[in-house]
C-alpha atoms as a PDB file:
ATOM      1  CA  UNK A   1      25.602  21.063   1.734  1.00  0.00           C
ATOM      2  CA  UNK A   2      26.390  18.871  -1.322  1.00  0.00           C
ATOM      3  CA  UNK A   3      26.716  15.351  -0.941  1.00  0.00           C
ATOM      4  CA  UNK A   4      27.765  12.730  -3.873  1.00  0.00           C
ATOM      5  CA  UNK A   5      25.848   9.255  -3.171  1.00  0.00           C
ATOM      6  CA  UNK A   6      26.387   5.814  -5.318  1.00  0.00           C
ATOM      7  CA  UNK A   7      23.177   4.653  -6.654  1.00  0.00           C
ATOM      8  CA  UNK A   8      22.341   0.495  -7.669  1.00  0.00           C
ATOM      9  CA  UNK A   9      21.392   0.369 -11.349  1.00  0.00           C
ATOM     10  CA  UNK A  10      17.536   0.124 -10.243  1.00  0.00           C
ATOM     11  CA  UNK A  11      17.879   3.576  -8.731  1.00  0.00           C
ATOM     12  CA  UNK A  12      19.761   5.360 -11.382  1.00  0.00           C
ATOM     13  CA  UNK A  13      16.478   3.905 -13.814  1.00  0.00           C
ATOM     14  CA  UNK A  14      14.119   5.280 -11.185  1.00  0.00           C
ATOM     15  CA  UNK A  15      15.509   8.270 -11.012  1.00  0.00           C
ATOM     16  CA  UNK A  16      15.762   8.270 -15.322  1.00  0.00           C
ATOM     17  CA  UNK A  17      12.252   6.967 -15.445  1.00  0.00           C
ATOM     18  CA  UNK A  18      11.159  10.120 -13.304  1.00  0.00           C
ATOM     19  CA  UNK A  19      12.901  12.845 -15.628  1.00  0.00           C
ATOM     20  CA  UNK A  20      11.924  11.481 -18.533  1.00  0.00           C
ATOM     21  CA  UNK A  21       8.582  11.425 -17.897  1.00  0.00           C
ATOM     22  CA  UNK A  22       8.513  14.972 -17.387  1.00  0.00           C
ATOM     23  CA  UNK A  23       7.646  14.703 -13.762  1.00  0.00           C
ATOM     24  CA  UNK A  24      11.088  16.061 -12.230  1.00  0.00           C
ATOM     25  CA  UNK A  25      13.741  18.060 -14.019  1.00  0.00           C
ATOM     26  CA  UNK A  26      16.838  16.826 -12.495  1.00  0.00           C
ATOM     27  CA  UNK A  27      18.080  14.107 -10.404  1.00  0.00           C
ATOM     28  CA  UNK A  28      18.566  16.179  -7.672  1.00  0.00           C
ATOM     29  CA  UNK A  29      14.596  16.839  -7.726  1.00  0.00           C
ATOM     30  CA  UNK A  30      13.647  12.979  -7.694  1.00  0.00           C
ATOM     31  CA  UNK A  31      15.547  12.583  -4.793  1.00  0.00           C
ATOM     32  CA  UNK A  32      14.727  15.415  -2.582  1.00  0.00           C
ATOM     33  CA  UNK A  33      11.080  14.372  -3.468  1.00  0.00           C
ATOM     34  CA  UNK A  34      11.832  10.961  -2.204  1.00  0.00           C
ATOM     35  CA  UNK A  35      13.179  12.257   1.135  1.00  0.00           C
ATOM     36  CA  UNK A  36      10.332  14.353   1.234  1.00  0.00           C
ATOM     37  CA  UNK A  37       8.095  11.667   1.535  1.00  0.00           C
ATOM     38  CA  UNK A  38      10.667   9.582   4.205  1.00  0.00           C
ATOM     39  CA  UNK A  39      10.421  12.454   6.250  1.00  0.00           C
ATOM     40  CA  UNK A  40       6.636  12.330   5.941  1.00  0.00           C
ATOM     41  CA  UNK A  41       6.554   8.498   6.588  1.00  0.00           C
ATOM     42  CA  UNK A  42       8.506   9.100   9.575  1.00  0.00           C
ATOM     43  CA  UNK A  43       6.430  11.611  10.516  1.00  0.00           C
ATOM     44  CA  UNK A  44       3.811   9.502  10.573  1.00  0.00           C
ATOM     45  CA  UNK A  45       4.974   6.870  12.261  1.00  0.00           C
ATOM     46  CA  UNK A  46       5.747   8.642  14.992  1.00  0.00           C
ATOM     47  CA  UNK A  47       2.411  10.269  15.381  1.00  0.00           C
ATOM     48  CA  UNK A  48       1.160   6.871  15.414  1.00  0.00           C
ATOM     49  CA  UNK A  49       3.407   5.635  18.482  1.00  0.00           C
ATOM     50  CA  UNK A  50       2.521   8.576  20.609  1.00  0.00           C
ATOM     51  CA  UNK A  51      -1.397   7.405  19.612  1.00  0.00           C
ATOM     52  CA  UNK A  52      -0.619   4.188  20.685  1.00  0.00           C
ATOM     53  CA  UNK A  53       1.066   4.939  24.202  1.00  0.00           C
ATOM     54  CA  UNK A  54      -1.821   7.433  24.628  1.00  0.00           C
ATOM     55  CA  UNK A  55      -3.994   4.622  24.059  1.00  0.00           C
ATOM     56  CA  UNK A  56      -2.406   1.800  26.247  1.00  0.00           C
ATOM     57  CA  UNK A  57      -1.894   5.112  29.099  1.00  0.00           C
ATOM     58  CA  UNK A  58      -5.499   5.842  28.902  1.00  0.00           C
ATOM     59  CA  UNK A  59      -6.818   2.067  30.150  1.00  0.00           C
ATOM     60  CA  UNK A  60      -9.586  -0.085  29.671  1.00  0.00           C
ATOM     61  CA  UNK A  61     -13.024   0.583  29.673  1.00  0.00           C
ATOM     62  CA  UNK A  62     -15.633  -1.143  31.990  1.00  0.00           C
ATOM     63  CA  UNK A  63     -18.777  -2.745  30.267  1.00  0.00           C
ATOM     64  CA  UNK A  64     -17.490  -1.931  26.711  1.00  0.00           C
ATOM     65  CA  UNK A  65     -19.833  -3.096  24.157  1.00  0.00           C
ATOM     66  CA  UNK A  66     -18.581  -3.400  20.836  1.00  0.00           C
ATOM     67  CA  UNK A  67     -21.535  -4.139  19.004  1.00  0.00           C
ATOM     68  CA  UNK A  68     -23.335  -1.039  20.685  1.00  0.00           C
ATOM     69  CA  UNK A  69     -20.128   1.361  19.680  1.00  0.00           C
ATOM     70  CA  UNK A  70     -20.316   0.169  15.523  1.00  0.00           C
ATOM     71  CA  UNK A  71     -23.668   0.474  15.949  1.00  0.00           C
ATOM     72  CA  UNK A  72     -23.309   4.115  17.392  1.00  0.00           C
ATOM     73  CA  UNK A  73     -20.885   4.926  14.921  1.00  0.00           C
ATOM     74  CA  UNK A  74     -22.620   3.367  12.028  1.00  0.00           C
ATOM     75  CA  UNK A  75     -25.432   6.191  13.401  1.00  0.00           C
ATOM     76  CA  UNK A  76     -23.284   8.893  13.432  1.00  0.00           C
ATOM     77  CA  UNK A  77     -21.761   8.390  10.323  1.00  0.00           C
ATOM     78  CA  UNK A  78     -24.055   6.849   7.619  1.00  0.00           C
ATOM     79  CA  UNK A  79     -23.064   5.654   4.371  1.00  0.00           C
END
């Protein structure tokens, strides 16, 4: 499906900047590449939300000591 969208003057130069530096061919190109990485933000996001209503679902721990866990991790995973 074609669509025809108005662009600001700071998009049309983003979008100019991009071709002209070789990086993308044609407008079309930039902006596909752009919603590319919406989509990906989004994706993200969302991933994040269900990680956080995991988290607040899953409940609090009893006797959590957070100086014992970095130190644990700190173990695990050394520099």
């Amino acid at each position: 499906m074609r669509k025809s969208i108005i662009l600001d003057t700071k998009q049309e130069k983003i979008i100019s900047t991009q071709i002209k530096k070789g990086r993308f061919s044609t407008s079309e190109e930039v902006v596909n590449a752009g919603l590319q990485l919406l989509e990906d933000r989004e994706q993200k996001i969302q991933t994040l939300r269900a990680a956080i209503i995991k988290g607040k679902e899953s409940g609090y721990l009893d006797n959590f000591d957070p100086e014992q866990y970095l130190a644990d991790i700190n173990a695990k995973y050394p520099e």
